[in-house]
Protein backbone atom coordinates (compact mmCIF):
# COMPACT_ATOMS: atom_id res chain seq x y z
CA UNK A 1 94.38 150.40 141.61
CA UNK A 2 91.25 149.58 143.53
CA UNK A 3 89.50 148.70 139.98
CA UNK A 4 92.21 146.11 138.53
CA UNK A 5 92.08 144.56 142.48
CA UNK A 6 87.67 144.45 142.05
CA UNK A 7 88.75 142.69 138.63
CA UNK A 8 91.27 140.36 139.64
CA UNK A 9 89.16 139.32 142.44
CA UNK A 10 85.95 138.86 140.43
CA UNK A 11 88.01 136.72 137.85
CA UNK A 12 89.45 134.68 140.44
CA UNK A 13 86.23 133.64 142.32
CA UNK A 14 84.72 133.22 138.75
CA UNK A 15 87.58 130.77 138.23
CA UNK A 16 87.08 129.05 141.43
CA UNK A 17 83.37 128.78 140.73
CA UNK A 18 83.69 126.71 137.42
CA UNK A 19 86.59 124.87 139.07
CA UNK A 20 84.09 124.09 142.18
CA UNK A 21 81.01 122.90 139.44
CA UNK A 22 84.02 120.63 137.58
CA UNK A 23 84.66 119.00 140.92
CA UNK A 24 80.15 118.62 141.76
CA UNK A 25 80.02 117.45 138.40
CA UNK A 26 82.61 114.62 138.99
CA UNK A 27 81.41 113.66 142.57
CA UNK A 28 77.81 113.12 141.10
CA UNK A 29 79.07 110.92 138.35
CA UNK A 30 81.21 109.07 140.43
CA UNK A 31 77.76 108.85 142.94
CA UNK A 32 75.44 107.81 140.35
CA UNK A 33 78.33 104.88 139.13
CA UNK A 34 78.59 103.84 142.43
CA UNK A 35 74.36 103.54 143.17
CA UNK A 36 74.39 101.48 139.40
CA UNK A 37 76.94 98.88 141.04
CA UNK A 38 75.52 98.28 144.16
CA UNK A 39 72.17 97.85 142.19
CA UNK A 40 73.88 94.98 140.24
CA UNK A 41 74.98 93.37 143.15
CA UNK A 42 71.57 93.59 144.70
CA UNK A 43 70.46 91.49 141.64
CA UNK A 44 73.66 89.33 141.50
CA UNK A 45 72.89 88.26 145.47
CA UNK A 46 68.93 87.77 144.61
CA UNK A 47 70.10 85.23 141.76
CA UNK A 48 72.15 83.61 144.01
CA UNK A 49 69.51 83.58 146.86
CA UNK A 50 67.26 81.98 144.36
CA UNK A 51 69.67 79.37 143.10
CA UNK A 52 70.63 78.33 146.90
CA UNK A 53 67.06 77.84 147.80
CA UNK A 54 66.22 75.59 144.44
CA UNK A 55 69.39 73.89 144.99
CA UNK A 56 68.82 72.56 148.97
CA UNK A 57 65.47 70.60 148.09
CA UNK A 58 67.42 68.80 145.31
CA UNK A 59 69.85 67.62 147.67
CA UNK A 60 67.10 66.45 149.82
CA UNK A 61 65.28 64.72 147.18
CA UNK A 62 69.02 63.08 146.06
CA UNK A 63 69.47 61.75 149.42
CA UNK A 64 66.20 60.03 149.80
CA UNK A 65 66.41 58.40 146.74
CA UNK A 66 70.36 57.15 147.62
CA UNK A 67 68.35 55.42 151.00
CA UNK A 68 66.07 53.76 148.73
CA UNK A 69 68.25 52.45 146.38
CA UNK A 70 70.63 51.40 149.09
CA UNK A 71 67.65 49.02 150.13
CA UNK A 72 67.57 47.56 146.45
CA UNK A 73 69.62 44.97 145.23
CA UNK A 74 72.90 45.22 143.36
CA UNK A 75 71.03 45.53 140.30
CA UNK A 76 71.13 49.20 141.34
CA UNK A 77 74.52 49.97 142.88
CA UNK A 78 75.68 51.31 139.47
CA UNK A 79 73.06 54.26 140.05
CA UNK A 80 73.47 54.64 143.16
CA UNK A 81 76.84 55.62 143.02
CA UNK A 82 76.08 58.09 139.54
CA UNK A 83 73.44 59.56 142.41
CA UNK A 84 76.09 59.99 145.18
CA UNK A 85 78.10 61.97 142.24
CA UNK A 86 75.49 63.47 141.25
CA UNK A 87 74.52 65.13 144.98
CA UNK A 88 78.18 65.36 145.80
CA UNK A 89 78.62 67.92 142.92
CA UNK A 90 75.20 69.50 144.29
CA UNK A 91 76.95 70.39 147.31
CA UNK A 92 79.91 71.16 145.58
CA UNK A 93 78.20 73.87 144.28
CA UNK A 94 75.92 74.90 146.74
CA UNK A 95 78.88 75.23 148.92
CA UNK A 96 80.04 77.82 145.70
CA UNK A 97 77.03 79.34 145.35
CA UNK A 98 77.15 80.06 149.10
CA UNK A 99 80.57 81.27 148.56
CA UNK A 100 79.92 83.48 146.05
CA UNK A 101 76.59 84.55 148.01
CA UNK A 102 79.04 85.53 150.87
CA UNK A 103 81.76 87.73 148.73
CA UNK A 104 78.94 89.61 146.60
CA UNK A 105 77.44 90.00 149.97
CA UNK A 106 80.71 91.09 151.07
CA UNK A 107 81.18 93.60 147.61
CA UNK A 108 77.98 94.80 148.30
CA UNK A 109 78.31 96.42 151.14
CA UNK A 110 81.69 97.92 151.35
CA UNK A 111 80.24 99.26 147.88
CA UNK A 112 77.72 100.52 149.94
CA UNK A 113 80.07 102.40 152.53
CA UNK A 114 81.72 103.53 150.15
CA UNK A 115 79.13 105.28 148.51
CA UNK A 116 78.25 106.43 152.05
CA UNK A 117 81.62 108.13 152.19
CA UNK A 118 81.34 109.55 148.34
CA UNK A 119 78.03 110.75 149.69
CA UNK A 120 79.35 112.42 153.08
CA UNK A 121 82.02 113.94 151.14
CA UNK A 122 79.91 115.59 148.20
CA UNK A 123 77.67 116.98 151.46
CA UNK A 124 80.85 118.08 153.11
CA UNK A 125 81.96 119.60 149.65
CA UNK A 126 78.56 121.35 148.81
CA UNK A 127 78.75 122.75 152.67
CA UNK A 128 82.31 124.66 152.06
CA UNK A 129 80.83 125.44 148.77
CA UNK A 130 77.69 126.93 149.83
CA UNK A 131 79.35 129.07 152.65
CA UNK A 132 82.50 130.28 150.66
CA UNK A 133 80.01 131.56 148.32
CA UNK A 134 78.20 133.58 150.99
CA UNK A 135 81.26 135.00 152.12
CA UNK A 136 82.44 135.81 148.67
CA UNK A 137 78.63 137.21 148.36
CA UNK A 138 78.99 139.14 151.35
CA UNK A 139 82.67 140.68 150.16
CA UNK A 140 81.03 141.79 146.96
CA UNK A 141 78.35 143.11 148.23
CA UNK A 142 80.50 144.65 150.89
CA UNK A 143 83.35 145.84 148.88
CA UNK A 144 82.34 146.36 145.42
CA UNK A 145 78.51 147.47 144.93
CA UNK A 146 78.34 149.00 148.17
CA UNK A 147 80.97 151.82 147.32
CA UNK A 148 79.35 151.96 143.69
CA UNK A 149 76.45 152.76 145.08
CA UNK A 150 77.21 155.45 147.19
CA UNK A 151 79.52 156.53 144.62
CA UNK A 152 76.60 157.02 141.98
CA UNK A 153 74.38 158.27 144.17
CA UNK A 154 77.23 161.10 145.07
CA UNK A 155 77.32 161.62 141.09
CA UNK A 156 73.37 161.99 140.79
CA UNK A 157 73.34 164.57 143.67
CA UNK A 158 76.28 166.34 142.09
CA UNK A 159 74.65 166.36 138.85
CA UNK A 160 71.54 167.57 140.16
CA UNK A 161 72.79 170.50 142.07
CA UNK A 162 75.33 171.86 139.02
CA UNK A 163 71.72 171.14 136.85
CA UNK A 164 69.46 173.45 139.47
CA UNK A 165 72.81 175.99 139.60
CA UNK A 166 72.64 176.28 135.87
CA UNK A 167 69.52 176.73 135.04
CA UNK A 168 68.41 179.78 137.11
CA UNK A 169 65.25 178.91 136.52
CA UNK A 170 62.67 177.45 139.60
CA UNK A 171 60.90 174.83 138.57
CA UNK A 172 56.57 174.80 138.37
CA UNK A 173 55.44 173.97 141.95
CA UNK A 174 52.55 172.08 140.53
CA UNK A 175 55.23 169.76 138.48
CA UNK A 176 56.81 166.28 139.75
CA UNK A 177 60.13 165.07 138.92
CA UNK A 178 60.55 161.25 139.37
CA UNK A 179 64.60 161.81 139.88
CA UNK A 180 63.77 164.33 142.45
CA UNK A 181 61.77 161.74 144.00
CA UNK A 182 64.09 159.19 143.99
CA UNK A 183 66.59 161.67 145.18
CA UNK A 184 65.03 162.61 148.47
């Protein structure tokens, strides 16, 4: 009875123990995804960094030229308004390019918290992990080798002692016996 309990329980935890590597296997995957896309957005907001900053001196340069040309005569109204267009869709999309700088900043870091939360739940995980399988240590140890143990080092003793009954014979003083040894 005891036996097919040791078994069941051994299967069991065995079971639970590939079922508890499935689930560490997942959680780093999911980890490592989740590192890869807040990498991309990293480079995504950089770009956009760098397009903002080469964008503002245009603008600049656009309106100096539209108070020059304002100063010329009509010969050069025509261009002047092509350059009004011109720096009207360069804050067009600098205001996008900000935009977009503001939701990837915005996608980057709830990315980020959420990987903080993957992260403090894999640590939370591998904590119940780690201790149920020092108390499922501790119950083996405790319940199944323990008694073992004892039990075959009742059966060696027996053994020995039907062995020295048997034989009749005393054994050389000068002789050692490792099992003896062990024994005592």
């Amino acid at each position: 009875m005891d036996n097919n309990l040791s078994w069941f329980i051994g299967i069991g935890l065995a079971i639970l123990l590939i079922i508890q590597a499935a689930v560490f296997i997942g959680l780093y995957l999911l980890a490592r995804r989740l590192v890869v896309l807040a990498e991309k957005a990293g480079e995504l907001q950089a770009r956009a960094e760098y397009m903002l900053n080469n964008t503002e001196p245009v603008l600049k340069m656009a309106h100096g030229l539209m108070g020059e040309l304002k100063e010329a005569a009509d010969y050069f109204s025509q261009g002047v308004q092509n350059i009004s267009a011109i720096a009207e869709m360069a804050r067009d999309e600098a205001a996008e390019v900000r935009g977009l700088l503001g939701d990837t900043t915005a996608v980057a870091k709830r990315e980020v918290e959420r990987a903080r939360m993957q992260v403090n739940k894999v640590q939370d995980t591998l904590e119940v992990a780690t201790d149920q399988f020092q108390r499922t240590t501790e119950l083996v140890q405790n319940s199944v080798l323990q008694p073992a143990r004892e039990f075959s080092y009742l059966m060696f003793g027996l053994r020995r002692g039907i062995e020295v009954l048997m034989s009749g014979n005393r054994m050389p003083v000068n002789r050692v016996y490792q099992d003896e040894e062990m024994f005592i």
